[in-house]
C-alpha atoms as a PDB file:
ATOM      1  CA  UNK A   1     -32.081 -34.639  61.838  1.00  0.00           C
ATOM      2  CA  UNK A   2     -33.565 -34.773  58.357  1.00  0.00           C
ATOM      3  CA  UNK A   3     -36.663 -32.812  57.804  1.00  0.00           C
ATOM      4  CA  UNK A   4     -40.421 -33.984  57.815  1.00  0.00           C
ATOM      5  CA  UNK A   5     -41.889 -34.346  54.252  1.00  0.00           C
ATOM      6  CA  UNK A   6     -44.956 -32.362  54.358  1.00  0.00           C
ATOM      7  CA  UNK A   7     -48.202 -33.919  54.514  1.00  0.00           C
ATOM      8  CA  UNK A   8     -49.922 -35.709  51.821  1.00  0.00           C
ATOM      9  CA  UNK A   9     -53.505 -33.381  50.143  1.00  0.00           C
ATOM     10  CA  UNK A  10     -54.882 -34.874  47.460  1.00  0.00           C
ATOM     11  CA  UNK A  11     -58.283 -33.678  46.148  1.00  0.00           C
ATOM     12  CA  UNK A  12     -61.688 -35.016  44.268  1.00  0.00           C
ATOM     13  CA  UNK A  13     -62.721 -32.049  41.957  1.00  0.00           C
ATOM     14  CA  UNK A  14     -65.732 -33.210  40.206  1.00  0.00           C
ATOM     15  CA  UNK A  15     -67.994 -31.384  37.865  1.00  0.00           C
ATOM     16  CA  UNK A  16     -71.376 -31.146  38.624  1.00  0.00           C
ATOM     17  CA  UNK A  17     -72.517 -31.498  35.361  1.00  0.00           C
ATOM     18  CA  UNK A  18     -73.813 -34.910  35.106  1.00  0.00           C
ATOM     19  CA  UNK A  19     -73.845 -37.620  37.163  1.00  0.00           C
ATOM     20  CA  UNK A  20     -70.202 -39.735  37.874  1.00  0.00           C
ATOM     21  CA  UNK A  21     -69.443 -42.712  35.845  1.00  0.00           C
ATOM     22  CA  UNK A  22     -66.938 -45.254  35.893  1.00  0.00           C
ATOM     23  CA  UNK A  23     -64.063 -43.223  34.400  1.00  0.00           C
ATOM     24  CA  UNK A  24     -64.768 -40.437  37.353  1.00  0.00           C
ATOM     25  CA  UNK A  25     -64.889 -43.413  39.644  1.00  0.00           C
ATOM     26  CA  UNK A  26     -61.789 -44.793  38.577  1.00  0.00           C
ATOM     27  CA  UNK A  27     -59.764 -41.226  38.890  1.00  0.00           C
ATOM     28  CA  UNK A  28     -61.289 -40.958  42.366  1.00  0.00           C
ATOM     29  CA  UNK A  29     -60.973 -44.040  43.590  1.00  0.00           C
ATOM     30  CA  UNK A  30     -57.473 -43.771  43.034  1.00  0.00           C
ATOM     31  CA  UNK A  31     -57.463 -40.564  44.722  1.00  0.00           C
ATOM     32  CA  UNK A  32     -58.691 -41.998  47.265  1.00  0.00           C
ATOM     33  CA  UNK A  33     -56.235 -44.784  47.600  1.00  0.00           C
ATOM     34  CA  UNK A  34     -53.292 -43.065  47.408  1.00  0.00           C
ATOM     35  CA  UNK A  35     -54.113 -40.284  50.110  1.00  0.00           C
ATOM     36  CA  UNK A  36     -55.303 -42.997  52.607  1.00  0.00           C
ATOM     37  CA  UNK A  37     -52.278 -45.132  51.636  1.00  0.00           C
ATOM     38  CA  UNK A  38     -50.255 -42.418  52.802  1.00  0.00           C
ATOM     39  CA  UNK A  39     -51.659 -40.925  55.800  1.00  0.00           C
ATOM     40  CA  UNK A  40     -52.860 -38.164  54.059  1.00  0.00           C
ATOM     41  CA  UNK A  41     -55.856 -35.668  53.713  1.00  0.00           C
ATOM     42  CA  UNK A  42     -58.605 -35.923  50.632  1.00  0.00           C
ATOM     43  CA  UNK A  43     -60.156 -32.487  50.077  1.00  0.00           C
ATOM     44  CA  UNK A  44     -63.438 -32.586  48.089  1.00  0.00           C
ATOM     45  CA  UNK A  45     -64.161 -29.441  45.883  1.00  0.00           C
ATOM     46  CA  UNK A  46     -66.778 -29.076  43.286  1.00  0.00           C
ATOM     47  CA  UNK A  47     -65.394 -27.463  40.076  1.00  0.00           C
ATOM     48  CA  UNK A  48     -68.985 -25.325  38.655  1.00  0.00           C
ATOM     49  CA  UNK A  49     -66.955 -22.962  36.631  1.00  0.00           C
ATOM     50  CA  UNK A  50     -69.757 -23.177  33.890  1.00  0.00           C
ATOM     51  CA  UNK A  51     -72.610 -21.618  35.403  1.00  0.00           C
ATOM     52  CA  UNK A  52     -74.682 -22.164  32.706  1.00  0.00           C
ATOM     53  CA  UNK A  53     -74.642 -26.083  32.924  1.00  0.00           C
ATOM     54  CA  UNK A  54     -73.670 -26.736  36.571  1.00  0.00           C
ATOM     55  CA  UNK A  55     -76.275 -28.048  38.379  1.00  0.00           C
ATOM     56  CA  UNK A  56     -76.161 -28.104  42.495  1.00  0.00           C
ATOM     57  CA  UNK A  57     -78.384 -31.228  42.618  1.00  0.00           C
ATOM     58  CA  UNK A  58     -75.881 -32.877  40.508  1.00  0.00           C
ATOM     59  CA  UNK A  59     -73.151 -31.966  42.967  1.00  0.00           C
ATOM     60  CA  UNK A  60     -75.498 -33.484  45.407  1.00  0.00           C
ATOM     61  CA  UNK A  61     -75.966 -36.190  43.797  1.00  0.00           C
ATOM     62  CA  UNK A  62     -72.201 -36.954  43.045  1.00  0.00           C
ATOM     63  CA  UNK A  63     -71.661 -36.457  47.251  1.00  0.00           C
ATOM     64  CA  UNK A  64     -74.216 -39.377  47.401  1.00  0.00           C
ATOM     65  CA  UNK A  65     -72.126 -41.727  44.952  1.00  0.00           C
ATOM     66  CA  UNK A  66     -68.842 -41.086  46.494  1.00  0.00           C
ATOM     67  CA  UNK A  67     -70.399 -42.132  49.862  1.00  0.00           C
ATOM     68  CA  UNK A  68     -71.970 -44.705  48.536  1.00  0.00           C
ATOM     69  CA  UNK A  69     -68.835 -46.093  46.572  1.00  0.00           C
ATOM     70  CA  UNK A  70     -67.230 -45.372  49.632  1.00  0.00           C
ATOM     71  CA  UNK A  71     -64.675 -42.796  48.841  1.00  0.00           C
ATOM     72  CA  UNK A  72     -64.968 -40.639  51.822  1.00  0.00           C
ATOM     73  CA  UNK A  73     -63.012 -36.904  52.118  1.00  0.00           C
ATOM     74  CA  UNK A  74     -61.869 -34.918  54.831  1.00  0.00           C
ATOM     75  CA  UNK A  75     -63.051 -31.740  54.204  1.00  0.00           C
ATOM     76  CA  UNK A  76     -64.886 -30.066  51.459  1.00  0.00           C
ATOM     77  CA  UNK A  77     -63.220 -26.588  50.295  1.00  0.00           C
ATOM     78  CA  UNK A  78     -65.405 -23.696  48.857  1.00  0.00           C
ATOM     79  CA  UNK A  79     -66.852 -24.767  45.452  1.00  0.00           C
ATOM     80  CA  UNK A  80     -64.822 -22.740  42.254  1.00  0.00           C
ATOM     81  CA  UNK A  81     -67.897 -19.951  41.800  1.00  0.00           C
ATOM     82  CA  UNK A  82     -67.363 -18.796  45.083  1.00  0.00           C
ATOM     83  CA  UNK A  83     -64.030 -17.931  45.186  1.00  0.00           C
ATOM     84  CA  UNK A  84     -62.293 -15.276  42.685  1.00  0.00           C
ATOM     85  CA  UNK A  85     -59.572 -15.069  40.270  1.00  0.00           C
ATOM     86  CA  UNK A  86     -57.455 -12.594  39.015  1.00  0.00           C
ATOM     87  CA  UNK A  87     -55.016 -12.536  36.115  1.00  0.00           C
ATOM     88  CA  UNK A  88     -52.788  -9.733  37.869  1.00  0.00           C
ATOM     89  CA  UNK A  89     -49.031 -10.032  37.373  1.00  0.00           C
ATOM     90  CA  UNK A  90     -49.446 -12.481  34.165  1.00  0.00           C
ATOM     91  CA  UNK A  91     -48.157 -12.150  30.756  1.00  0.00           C
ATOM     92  CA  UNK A  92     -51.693 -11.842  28.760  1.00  0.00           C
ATOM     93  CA  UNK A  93     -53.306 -10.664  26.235  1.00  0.00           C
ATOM     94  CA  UNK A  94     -57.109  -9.877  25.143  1.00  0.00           C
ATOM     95  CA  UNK A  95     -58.774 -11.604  22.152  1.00  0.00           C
ATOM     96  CA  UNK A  96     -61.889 -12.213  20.131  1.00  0.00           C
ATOM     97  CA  UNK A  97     -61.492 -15.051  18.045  1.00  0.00           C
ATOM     98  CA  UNK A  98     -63.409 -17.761  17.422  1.00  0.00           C
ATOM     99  CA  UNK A  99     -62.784 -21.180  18.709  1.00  0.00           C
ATOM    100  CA  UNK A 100     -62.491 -22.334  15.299  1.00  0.00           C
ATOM    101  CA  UNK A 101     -59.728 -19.203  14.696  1.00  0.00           C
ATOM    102  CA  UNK A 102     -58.134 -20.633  17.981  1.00  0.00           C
ATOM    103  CA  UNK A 103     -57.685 -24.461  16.654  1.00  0.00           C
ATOM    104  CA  UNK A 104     -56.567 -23.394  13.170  1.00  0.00           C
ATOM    105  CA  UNK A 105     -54.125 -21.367  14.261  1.00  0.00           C
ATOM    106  CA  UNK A 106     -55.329 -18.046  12.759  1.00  0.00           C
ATOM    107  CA  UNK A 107     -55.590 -15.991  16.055  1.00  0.00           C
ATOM    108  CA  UNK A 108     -53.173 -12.673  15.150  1.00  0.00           C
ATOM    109  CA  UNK A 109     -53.933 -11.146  18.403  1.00  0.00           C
ATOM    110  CA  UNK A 110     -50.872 -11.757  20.766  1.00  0.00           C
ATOM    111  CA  UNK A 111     -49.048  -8.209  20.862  1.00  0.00           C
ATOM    112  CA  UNK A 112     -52.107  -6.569  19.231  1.00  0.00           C
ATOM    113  CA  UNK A 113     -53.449  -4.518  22.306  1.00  0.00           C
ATOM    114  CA  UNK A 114     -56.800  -4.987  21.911  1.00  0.00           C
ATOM    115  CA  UNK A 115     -59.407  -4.058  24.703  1.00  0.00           C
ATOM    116  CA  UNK A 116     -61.863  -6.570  25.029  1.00  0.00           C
ATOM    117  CA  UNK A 117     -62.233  -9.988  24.443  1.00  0.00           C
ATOM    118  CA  UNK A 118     -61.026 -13.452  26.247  1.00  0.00           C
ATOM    119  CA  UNK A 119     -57.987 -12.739  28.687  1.00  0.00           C
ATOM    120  CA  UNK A 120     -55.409 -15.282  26.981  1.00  0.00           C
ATOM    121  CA  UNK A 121     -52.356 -16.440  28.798  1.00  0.00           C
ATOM    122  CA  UNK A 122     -48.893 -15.885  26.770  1.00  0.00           C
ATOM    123  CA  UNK A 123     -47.425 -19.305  27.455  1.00  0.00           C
ATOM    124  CA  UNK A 124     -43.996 -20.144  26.614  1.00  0.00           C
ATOM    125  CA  UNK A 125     -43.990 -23.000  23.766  1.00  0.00           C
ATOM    126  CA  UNK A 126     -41.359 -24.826  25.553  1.00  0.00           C
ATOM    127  CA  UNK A 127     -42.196 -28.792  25.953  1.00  0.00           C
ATOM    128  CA  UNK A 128     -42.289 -29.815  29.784  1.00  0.00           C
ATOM    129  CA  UNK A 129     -40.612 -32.716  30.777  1.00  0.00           C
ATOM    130  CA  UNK A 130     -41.948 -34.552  34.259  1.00  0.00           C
ATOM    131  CA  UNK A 131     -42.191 -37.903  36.025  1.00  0.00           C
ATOM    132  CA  UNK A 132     -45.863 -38.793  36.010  1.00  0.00           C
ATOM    133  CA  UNK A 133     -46.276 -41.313  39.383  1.00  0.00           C
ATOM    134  CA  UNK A 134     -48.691 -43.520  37.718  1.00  0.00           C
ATOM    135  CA  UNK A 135     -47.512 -43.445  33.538  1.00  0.00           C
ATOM    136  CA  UNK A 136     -44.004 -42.967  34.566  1.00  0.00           C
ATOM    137  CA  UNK A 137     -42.093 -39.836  31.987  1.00  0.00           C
ATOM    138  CA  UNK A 138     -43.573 -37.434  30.122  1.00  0.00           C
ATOM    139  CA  UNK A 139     -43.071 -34.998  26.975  1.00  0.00           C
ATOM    140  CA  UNK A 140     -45.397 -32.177  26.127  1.00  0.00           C
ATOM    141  CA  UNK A 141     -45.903 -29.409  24.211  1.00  0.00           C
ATOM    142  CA  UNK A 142     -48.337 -26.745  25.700  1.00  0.00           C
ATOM    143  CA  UNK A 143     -51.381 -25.276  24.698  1.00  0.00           C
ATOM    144  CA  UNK A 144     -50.776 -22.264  22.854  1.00  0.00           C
ATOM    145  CA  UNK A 145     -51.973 -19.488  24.960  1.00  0.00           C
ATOM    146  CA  UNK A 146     -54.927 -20.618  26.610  1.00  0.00           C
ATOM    147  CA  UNK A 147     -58.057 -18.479  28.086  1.00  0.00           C
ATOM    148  CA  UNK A 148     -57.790 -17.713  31.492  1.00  0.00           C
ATOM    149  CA  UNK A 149     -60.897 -15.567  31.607  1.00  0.00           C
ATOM    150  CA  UNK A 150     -63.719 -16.083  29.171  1.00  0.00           C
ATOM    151  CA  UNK A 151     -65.148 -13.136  27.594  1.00  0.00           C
ATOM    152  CA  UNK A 152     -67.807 -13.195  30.065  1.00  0.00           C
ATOM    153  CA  UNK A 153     -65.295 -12.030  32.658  1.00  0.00           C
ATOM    154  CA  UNK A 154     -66.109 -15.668  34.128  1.00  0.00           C
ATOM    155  CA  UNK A 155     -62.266 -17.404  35.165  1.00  0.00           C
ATOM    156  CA  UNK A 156     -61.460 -20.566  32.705  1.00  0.00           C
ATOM    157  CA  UNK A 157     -60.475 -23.560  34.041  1.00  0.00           C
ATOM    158  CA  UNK A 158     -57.010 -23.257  33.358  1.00  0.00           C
ATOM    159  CA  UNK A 159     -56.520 -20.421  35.940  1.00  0.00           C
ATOM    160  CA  UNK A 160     -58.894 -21.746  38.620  1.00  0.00           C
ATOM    161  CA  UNK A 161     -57.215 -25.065  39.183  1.00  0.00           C
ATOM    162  CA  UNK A 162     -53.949 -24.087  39.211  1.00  0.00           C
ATOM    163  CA  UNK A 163     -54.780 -21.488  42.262  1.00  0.00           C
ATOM    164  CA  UNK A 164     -57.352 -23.367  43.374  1.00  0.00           C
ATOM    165  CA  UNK A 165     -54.852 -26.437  43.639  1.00  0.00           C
ATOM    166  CA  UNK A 166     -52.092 -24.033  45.935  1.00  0.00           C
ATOM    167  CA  UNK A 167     -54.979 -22.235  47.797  1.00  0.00           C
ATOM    168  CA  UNK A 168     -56.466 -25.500  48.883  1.00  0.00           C
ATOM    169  CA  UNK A 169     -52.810 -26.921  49.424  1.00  0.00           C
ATOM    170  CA  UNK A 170     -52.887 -29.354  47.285  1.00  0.00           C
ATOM    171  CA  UNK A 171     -49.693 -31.246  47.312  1.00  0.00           C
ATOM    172  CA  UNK A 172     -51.139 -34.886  44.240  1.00  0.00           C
ATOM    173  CA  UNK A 173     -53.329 -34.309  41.601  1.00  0.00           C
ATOM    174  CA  UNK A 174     -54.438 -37.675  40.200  1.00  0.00           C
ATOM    175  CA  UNK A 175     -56.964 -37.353  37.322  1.00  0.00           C
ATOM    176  CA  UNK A 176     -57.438 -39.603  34.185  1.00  0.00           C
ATOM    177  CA  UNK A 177     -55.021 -39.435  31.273  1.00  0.00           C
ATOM    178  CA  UNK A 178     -57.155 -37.788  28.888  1.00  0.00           C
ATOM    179  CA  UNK A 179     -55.975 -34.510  30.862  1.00  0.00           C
ATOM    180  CA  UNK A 180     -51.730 -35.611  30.181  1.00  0.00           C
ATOM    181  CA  UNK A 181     -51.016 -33.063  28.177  1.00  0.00           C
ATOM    182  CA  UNK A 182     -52.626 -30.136  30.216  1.00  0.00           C
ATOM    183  CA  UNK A 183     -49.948 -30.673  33.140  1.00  0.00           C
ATOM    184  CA  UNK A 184     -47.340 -28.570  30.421  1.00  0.00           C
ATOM    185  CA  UNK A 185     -49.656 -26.116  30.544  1.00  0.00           C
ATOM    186  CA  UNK A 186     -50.550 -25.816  34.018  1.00  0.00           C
ATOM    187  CA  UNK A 187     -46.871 -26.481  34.476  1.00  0.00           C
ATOM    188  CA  UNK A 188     -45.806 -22.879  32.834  1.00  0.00           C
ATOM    189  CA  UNK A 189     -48.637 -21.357  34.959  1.00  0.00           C
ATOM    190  CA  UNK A 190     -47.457 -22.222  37.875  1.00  0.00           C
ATOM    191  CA  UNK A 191     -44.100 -21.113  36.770  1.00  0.00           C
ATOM    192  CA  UNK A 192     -45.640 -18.028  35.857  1.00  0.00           C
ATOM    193  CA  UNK A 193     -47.343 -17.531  39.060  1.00  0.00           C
ATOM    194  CA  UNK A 194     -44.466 -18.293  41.382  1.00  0.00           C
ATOM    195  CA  UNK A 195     -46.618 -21.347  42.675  1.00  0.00           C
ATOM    196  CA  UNK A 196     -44.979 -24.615  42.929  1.00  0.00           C
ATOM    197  CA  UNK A 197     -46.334 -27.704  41.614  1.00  0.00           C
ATOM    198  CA  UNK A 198     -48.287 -30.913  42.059  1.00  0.00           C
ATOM    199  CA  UNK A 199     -47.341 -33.938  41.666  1.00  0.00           C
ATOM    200  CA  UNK A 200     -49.033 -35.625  39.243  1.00  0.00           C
ATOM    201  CA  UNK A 201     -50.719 -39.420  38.702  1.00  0.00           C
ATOM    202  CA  UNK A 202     -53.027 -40.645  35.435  1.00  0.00           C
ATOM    203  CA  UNK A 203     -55.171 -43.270  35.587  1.00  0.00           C
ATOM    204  CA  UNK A 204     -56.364 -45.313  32.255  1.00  0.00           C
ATOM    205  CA  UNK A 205     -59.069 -43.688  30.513  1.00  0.00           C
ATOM    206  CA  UNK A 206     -62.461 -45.469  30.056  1.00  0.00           C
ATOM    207  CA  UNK A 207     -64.024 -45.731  26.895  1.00  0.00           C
ATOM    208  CA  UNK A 208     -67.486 -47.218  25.909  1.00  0.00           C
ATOM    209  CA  UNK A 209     -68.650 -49.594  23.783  1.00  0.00           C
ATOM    210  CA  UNK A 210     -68.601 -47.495  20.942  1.00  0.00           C
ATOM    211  CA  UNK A 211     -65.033 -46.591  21.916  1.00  0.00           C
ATOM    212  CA  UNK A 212     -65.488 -42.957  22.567  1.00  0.00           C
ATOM    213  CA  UNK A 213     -64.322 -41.689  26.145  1.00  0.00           C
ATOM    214  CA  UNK A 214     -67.250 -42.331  28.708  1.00  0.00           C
ATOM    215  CA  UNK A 215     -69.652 -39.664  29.236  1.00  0.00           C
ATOM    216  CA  UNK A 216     -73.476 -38.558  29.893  1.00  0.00           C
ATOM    217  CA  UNK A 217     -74.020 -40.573  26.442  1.00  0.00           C
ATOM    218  CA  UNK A 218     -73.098 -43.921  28.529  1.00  0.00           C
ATOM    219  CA  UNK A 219     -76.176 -44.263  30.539  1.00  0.00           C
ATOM    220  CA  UNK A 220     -75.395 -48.055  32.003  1.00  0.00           C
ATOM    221  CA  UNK A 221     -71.925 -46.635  32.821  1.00  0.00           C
ATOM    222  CA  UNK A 222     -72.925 -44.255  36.042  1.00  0.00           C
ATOM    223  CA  UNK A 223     -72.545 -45.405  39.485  1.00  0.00           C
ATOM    224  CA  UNK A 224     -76.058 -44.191  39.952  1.00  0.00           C
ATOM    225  CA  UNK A 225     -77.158 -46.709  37.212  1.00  0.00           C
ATOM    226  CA  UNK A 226     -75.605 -49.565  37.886  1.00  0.00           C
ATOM    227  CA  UNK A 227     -76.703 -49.305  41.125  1.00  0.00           C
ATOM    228  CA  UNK A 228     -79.948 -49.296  40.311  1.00  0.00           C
ATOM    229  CA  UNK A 229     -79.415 -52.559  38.444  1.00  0.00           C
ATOM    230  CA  UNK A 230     -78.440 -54.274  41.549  1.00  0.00           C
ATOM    231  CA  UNK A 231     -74.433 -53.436  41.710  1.00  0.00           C
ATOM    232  CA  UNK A 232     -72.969 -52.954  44.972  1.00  0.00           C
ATOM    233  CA  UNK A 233     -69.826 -50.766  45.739  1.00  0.00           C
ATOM    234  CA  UNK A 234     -67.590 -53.550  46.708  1.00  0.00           C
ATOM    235  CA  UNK A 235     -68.201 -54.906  42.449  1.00  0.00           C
ATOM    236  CA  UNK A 236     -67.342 -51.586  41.084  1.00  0.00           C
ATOM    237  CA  UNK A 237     -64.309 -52.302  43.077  1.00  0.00           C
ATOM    238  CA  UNK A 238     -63.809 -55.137  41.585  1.00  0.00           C
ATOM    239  CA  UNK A 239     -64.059 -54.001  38.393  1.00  0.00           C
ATOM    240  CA  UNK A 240     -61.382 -50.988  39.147  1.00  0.00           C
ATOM    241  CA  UNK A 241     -58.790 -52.216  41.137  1.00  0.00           C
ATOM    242  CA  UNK A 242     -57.099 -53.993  38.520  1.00  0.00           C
ATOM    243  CA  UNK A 243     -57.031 -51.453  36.045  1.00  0.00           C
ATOM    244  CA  UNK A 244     -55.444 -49.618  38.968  1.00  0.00           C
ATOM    245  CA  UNK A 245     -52.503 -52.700  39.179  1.00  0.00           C
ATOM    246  CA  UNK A 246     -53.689 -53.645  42.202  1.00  0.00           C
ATOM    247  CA  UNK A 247     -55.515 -57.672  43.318  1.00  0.00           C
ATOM    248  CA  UNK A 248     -59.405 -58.041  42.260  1.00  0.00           C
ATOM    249  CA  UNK A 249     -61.285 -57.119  45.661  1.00  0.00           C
ATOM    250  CA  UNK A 250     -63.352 -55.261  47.422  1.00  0.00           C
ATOM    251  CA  UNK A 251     -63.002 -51.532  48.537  1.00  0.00           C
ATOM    252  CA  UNK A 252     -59.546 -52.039  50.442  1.00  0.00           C
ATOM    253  CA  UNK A 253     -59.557 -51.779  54.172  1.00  0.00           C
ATOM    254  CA  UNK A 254     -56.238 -51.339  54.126  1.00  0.00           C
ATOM    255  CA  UNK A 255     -55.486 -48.705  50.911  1.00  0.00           C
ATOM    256  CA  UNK A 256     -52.405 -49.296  48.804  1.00  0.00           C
ATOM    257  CA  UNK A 257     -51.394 -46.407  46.712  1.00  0.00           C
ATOM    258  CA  UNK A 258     -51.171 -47.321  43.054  1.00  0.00           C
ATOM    259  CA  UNK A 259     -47.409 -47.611  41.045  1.00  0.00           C
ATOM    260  CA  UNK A 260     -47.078 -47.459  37.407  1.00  0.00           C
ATOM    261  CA  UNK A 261     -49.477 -48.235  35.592  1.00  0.00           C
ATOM    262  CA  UNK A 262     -50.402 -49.483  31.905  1.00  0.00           C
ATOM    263  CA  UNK A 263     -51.393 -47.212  29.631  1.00  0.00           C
ATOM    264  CA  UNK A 264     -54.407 -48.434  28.949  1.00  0.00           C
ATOM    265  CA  UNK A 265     -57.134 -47.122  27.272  1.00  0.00           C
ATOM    266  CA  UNK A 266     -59.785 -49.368  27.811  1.00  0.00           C
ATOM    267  CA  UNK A 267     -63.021 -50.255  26.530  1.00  0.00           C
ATOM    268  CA  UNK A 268     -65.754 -51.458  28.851  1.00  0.00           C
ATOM    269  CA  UNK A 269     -68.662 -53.315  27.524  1.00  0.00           C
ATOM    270  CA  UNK A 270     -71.880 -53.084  29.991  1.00  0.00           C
ATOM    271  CA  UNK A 271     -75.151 -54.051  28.732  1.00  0.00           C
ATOM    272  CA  UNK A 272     -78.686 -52.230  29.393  1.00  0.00           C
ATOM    273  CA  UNK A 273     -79.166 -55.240  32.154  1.00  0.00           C
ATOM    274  CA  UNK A 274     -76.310 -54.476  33.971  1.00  0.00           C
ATOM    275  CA  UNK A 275     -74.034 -57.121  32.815  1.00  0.00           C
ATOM    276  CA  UNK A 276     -70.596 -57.107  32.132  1.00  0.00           C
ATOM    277  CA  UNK A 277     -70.078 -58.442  29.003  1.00  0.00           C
ATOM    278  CA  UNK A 278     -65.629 -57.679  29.085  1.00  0.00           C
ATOM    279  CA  UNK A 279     -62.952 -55.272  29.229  1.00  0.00           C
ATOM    280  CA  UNK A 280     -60.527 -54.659  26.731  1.00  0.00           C
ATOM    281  CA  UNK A 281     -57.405 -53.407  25.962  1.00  0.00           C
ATOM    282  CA  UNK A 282     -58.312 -49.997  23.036  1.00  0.00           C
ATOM    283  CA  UNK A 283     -56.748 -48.175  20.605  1.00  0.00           C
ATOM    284  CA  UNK A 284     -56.889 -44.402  21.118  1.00  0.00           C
ATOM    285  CA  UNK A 285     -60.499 -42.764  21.583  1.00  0.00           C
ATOM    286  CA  UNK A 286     -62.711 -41.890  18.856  1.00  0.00           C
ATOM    287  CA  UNK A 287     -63.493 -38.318  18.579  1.00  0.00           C
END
């Protein structure tokens, strides 16, 4: 008899350092979607790395808009500063360079032996080639050698997702596309670690007016905003499902999980009144 696939775990991993906007609700709504399309399990677990700008009554506050937008989870997992991370068994290397030295290229520290510093990871350059669910195949390079443990001794987020993501048994990860390119490099971590991997599904990303990806910057663009301008959940579903290739609605009763999926990005014009003025097809975001 052929076997059982295992069951479907996807997972909402917010970042509790501002409050969710449109682009967060579009990743998770998908999330959401495909995991109760499938019979699955949607874990919720709050990604506070940065200590010095998470903020617990923003995770709170994020809870309250996923309920709200109803995008409900089955269990919620240990947030990432309670749980520990070690580098142990890893090709690494310390160093002190700035981020500047980093991006240009003129970090000299890999085989140096230094002491102290940032705990980098030695990745292999090799391009990774995968079948994204939602933006179909894929070809990147990886980051060179990025930190897996900040100088502070505090675990980067390339290290804590990828265990975080087997710990929690994650089996989908479906985030927005801006984060493509960082499956090659979670993709040689894994590899590294003996962990298998993910699948993986990108949504769109969602830029602004001023075509720069959405962010704290983009007050009208949070749930909590528009909400207070009168929105209900079932318009912001409105709004996402057919960036999402699925029929103008409300929140689905009955989920479908997404297929491919256009590129995208695009803009979204909201005004200060809550009205929305379009949605448009964009060229790469601004810096």
């Amino acid at each position: 008899m052929p076997s059982t696939p295992p069951p479907v775990t996807g997972r909402l991993a917010p970042t509790p350092s501002g409050d969710l906007h449109l682009g967060n609700a579009l990743a998770f709504g998908a999330a959401w979607l495909s995991a109760r399309a499938q019979g699955g399990r949607l874990l919720l677990r709050i990604e506070d790395l940065d200590r010095g700008r998470a903020r617990p009554e923003v995770a709170a506050r994020q809870r309250e808009d996923l309920r709200w937008l109803g995008v409900d989870w089955d269990e919620e997992v240990p947030p990432q500063s309670a749980r520990r991370y070690t580098t142990e068994g890893l090709p690494c290397f310390r160093c002190a360079c700035s981020r500047a030295a980093r991006r240009a290229g003129a970090c000299a520290c890999r085989g140096a032996g230094h002491q102290s510093g940032a705990v980098r990871f030695a990745c292999p350059a090799e391009v990774v080639h995968y079948d994204d669910d939602f933006m179909g195949p894929q070809a990147w390079a990886p980051e060179a050698d990025p930190i897996l443990v900040r100088a502070d001794g505090e675990a980067a987020y390339p290290l804590a997702v990828v265990v975080d993501d087997h710990r929690d048994g994650v089996t989908e990860v479906i985030r927005g596309a801006d984060l493509l390119a960082a499956t090659a490099t979670q993709a040689h971590l894994s590899a590294a670690l003996g962990l298998p991997r993910p699948r993986t599904g990108h949504v769109p990303l969602l830029l602004g007016p001023d075509g720069r990806k959405l962010s704290k910057s983009h007050g009208s663009m949070e749930l909590r905003a528009l909400r207070a301008l009168g929105w209900a959940p079932d318009q912001v579903w409105a709004l996402l499902l057919p960036l999402l290739g699925l029929p103008e609605g409300p929140r689905p009763t009955r989920p479908t999980r997404p297929g491919r999926l256009a590129p995208g990005p695009y803009m979204i014009d909201i005004d200060q009144s809550g009205v929305l003025r379009g949605i448009f097809t964009a060229s790469a975001p601004l810096d």
